[in-house]
N, C-alpha and C. Protein backbone atom coordinates (compact mmCIF):
# COMPACT_ATOMS: atom_id res chain seq x y z
N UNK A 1 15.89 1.36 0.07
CA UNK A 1 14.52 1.81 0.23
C UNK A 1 13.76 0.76 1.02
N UNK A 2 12.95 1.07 2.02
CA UNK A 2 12.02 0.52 2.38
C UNK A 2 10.47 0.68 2.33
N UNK A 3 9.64 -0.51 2.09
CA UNK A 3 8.35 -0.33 2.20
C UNK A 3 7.38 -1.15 3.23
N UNK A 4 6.10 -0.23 3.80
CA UNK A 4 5.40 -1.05 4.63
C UNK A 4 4.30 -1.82 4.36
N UNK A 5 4.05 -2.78 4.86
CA UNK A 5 2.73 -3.67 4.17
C UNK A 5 2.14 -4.49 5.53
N UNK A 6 0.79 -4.30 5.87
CA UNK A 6 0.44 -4.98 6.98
C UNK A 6 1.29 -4.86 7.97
N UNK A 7 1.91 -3.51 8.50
CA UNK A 7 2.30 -4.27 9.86
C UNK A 7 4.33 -4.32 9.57
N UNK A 8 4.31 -4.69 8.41
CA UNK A 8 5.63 -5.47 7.79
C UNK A 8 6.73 -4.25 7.54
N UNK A 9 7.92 -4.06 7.80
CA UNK A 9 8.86 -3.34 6.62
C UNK A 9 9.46 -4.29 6.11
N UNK A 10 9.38 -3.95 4.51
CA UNK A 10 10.39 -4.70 3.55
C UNK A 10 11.70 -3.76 3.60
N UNK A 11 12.98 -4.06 3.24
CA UNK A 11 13.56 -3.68 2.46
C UNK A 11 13.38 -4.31 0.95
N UNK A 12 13.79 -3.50 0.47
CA UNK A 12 14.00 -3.37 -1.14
C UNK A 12 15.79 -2.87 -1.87
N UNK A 13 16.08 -3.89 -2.04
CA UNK A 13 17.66 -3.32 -2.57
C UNK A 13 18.58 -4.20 -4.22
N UNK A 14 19.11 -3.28 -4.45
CA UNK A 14 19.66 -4.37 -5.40
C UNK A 14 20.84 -5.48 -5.03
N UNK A 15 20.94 -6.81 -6.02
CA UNK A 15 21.61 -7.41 -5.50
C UNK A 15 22.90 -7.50 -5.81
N UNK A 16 23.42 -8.32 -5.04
CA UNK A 16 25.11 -8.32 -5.35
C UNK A 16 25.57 -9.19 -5.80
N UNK A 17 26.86 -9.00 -7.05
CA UNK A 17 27.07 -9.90 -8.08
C UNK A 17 26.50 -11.28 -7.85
N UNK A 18 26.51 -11.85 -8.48
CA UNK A 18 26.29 -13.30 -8.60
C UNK A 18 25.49 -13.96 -7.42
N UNK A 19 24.24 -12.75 -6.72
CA UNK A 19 23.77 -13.49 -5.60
C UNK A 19 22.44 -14.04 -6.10
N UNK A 20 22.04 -12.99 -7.33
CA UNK A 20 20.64 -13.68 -8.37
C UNK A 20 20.95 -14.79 -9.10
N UNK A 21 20.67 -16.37 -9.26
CA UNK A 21 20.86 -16.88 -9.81
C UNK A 21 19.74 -17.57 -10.71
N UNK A 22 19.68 -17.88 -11.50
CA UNK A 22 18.46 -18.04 -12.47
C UNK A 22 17.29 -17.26 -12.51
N UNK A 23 17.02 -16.02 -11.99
CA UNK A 23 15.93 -15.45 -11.73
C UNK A 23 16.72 -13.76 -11.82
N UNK A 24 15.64 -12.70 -11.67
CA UNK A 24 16.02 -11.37 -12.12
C UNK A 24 15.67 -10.90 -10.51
N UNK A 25 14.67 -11.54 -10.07
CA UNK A 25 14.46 -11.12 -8.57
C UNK A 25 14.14 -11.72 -7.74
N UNK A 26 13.82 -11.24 -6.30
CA UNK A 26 13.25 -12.51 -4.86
C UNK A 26 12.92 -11.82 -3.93
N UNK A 27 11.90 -12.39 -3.50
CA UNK A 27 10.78 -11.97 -2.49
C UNK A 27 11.50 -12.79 -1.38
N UNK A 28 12.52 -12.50 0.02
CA UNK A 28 12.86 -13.10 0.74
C UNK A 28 12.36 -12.94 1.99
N UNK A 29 10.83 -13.68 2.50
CA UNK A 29 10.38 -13.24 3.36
C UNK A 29 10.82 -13.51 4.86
N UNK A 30 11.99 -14.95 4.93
CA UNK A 30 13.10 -15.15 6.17
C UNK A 30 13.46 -13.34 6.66
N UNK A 31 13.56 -12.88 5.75
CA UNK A 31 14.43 -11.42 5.74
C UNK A 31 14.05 -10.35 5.63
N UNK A 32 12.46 -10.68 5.37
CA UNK A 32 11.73 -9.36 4.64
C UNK A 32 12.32 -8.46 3.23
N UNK A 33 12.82 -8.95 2.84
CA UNK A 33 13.81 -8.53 1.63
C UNK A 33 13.15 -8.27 0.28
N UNK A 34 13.23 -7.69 -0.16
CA UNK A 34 12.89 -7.43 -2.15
C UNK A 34 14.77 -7.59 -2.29
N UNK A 35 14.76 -8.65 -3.43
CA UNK A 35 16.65 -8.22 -4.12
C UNK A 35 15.89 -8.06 -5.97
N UNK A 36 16.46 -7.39 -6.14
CA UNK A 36 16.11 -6.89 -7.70
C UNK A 36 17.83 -7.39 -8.16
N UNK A 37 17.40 -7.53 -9.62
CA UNK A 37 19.17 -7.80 -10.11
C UNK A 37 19.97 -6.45 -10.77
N UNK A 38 21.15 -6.24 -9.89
CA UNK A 38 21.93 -4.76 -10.23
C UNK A 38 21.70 -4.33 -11.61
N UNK A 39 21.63 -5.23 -12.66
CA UNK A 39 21.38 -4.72 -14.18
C UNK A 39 20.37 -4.41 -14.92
N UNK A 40 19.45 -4.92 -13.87
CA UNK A 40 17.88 -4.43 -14.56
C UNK A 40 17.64 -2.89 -14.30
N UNK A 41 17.11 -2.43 -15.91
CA UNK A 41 16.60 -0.99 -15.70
C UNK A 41 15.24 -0.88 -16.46
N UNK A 42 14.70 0.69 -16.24
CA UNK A 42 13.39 0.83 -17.12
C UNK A 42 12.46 0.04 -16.37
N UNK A 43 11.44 -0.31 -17.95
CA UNK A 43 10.62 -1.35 -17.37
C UNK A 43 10.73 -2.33 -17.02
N UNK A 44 11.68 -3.72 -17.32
CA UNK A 44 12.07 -4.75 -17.03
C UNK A 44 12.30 -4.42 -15.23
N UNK A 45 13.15 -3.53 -14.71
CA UNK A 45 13.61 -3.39 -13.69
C UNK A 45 11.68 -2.74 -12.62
N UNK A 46 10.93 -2.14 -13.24
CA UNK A 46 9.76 -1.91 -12.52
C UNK A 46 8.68 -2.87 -12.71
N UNK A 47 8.77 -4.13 -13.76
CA UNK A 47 7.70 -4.87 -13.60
C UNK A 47 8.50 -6.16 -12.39
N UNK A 48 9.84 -6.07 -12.50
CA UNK A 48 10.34 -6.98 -11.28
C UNK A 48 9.71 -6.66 -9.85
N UNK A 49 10.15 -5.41 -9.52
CA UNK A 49 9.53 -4.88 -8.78
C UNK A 49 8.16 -5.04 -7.85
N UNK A 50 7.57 -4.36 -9.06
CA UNK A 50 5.90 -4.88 -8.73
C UNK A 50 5.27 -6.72 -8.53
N UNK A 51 6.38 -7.70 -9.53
CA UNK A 51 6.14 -8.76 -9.21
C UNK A 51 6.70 -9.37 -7.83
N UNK A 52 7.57 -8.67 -7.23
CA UNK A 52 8.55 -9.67 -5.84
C UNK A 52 7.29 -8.65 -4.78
N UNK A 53 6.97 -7.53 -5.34
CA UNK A 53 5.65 -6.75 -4.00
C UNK A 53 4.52 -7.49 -4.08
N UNK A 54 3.90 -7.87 -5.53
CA UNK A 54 2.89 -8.38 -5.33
C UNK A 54 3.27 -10.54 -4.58
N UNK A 55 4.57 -10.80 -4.29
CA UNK A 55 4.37 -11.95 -3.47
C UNK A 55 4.54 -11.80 -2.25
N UNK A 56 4.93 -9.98 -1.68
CA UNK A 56 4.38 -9.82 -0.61
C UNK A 56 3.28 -9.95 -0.11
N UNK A 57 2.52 -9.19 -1.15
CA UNK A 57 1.14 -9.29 -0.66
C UNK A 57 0.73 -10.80 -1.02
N UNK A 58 0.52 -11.30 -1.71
CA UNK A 58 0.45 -12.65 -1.63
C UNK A 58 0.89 -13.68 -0.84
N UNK A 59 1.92 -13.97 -0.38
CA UNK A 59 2.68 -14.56 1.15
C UNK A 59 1.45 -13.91 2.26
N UNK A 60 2.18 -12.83 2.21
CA UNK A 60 1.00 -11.67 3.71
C UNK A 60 -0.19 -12.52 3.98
N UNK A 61 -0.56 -12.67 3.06
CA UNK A 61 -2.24 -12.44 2.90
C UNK A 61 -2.84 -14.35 2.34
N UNK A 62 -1.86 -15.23 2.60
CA UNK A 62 -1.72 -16.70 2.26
C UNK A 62 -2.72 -16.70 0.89
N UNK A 63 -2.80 -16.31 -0.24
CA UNK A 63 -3.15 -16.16 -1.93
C UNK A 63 -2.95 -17.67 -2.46
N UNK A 64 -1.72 -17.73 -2.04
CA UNK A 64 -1.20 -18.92 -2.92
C UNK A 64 -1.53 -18.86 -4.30
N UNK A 65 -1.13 -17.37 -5.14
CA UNK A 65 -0.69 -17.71 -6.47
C UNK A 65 0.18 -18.58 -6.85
N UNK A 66 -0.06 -18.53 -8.48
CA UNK A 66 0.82 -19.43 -9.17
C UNK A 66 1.81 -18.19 -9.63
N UNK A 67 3.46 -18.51 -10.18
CA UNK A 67 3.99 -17.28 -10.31
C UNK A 67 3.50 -16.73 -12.06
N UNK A 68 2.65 -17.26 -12.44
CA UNK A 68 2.29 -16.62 -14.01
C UNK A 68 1.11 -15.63 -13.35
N UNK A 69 0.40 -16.20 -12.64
CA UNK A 69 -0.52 -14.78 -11.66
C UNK A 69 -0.13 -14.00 -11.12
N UNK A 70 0.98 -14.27 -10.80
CA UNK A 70 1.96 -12.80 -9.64
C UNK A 70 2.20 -12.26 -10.67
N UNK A 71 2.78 -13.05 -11.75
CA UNK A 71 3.72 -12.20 -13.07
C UNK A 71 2.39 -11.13 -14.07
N UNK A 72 0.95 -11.56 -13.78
CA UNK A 72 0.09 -11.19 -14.61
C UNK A 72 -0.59 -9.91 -13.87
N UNK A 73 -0.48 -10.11 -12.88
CA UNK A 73 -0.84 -9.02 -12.23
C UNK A 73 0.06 -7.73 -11.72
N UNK A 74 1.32 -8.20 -11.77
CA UNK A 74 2.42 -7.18 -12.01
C UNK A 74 2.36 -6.41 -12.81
N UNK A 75 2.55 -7.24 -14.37
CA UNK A 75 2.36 -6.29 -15.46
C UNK A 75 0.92 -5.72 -15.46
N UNK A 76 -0.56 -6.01 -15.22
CA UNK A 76 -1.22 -5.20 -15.04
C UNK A 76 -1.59 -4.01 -13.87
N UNK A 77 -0.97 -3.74 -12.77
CA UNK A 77 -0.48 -2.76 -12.12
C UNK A 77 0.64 -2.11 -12.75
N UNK A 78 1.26 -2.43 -13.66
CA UNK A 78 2.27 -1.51 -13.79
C UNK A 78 1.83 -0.59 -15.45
N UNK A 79 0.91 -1.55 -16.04
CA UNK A 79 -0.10 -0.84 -16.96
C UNK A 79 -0.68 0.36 -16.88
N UNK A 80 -1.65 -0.48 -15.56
CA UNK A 80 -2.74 0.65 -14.87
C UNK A 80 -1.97 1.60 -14.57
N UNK A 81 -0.86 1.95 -13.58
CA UNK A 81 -0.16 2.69 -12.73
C UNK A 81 0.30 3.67 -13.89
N UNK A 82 0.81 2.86 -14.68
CA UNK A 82 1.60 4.65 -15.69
C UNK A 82 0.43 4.99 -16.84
N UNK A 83 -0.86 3.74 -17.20
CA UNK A 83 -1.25 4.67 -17.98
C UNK A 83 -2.60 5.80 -17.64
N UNK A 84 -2.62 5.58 -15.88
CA UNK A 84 -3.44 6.90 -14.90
C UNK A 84 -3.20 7.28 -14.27
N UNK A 85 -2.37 8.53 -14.20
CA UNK A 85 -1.74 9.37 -13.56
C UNK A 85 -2.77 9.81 -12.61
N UNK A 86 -3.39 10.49 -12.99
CA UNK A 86 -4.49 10.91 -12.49
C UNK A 86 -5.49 9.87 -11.04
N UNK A 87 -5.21 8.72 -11.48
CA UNK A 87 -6.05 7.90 -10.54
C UNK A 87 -4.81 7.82 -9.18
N UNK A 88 -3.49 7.91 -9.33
CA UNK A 88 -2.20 7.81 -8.46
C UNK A 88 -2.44 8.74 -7.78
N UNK A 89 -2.78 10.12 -8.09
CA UNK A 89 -3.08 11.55 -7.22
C UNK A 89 -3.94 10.81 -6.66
N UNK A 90 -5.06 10.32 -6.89
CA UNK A 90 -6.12 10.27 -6.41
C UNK A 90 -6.25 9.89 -5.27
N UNK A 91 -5.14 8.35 -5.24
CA UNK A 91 -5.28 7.08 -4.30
C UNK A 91 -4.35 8.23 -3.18
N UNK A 92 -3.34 8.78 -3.54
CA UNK A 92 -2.26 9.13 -2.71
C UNK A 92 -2.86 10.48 -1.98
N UNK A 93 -4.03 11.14 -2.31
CA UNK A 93 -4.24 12.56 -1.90
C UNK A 93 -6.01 12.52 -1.54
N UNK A 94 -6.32 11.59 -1.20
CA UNK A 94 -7.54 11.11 -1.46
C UNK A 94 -8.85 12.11 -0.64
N UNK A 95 -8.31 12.35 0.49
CA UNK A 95 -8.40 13.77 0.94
C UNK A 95 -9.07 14.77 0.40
N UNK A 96 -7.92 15.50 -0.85
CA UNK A 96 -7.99 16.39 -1.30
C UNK A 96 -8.70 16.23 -2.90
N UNK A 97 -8.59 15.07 -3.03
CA UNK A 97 -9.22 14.72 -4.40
C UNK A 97 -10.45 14.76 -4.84
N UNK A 98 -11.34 15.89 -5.94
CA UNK A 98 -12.65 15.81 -5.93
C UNK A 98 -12.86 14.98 -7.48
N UNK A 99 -14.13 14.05 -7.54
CA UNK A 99 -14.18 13.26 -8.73
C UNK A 99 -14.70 14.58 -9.72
């Protein structure tokens, strides 16, 4: 899978045996890369996710978080995101969306 950000395509893929080492994921911006680790699923596997995107945007955009802020704001996008469905139509159809 790929995603765009500023300008950017990431890929996004899982990784291969033994290429994650002490960590579950990595933001490889040499490469533009997301690697997630092959065994993560569920939520563990979507708050990774949202944390290696949000140091896209963070890198992108020179933030210079700390990684307990990338990690804090992950899990609160991934809060927000499943517990308003409704606001996801919104952002994605915005168009068509009346308040």
């Amino acid at each position: 899978m790929q995603i765009n950000f500023m300008s950017q395509t990431w890929q996004i893929r899982d990784s291969e045996p033994r290429e994650l080492q002490e960590c579950v994921g990595l933001c490889d911006p040499k490469n533009n890369e997301i690697i997630l680790d092959l065994e993560l699923e569920g939520d563990p596997r979507c708050q990774t996710l949202l944390h290696e995107i949000t140091h896209v945007i963070e890198m992108t955009m020179n933030l210079n978080l700390t990684e307990h802020q990338v990690d804090c704001l992950a899990a609160g996008w991934l809060h927000l995101l499943r517990s308003n469905p409704k606001l996801v139509a919104m952002i994605l159809n915005m168009d068509d969306y009346e308040l």
